[in-house]
Protein backbone atom coordinates (compact mmCIF):
# COMPACT_ATOMS: atom_id res chain seq x y z
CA UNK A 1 81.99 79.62 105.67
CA UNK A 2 78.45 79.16 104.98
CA UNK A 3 76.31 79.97 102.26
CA UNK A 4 73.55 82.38 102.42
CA UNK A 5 70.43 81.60 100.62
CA UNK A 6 67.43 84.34 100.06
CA UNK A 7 64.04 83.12 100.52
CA UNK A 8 61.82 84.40 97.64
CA UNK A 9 59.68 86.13 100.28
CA UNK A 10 62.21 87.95 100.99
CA UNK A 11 60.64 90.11 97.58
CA UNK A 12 57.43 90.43 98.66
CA UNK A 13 58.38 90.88 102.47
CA UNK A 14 56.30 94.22 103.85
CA UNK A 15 59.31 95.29 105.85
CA UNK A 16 61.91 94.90 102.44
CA UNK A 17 59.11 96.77 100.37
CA UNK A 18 59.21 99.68 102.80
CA UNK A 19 63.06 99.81 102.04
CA UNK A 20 64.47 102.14 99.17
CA UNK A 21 66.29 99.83 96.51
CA UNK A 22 70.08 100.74 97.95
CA UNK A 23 68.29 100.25 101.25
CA UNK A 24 67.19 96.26 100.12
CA UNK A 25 70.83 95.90 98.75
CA UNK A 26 72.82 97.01 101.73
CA UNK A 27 70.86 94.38 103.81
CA UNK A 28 72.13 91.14 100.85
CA UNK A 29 75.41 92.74 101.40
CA UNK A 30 75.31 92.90 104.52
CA UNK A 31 73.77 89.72 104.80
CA UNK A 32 76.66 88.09 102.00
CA UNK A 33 79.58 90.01 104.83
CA UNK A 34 78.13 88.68 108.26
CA UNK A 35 80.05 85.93 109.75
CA UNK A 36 78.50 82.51 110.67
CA UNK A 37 76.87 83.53 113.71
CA UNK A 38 75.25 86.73 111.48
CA UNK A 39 76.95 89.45 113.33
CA UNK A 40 78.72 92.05 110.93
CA UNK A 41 80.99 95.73 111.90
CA UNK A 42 78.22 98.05 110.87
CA UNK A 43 80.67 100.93 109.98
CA UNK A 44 79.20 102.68 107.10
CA UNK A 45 82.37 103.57 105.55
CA UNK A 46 83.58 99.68 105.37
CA UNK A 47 80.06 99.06 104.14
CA UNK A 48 80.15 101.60 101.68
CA UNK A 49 83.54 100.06 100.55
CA UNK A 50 82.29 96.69 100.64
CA UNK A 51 78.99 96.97 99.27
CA UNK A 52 79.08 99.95 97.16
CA UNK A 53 82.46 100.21 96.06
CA UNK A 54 81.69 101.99 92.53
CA UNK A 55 78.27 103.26 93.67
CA UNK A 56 77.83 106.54 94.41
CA UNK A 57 76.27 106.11 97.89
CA UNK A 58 76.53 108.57 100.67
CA UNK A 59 77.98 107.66 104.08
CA UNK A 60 75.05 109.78 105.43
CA UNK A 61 72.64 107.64 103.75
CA UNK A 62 74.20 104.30 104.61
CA UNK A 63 73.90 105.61 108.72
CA UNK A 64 70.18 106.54 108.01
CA UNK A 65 69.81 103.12 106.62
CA UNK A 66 71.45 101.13 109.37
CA UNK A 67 68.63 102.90 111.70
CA UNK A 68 65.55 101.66 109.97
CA UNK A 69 67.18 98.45 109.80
């Protein structure tokens, strides 16, 4: 497994900026849960269970999310 490493533009990145904060968190997670080749099951509920276990984060919002993504 390899380790992910987040560029420091990755703050100040136009695209991230236009991103709500839960928004800029999904993609780390998502980005922490992708394999090797960066390819990830983009079902919101086993997002919402990986990423936001103890969040309270709707399953709508995550699937909104995934499309501006």
């Amino acid at each position: 497994m390899r380790n992910r490493i987040l560029q420091k533009t990755f703050w100040t990145s136009e695209e991230i900026l236009e991103l709500e904060l839960y928004e800029r968190l999904l993609f780390l997670g998502m980005t922490n849960y992708a394999d090797d080749d960066g390819i990830i099951k983009t079902s919101p509920k086993s997002l919402k269970a990986k990423i936001f276990p103890a969040d309270n984060i709707k399953i709508a919002a995550i699937e909104s999310s995934l499309l501006k993504m």
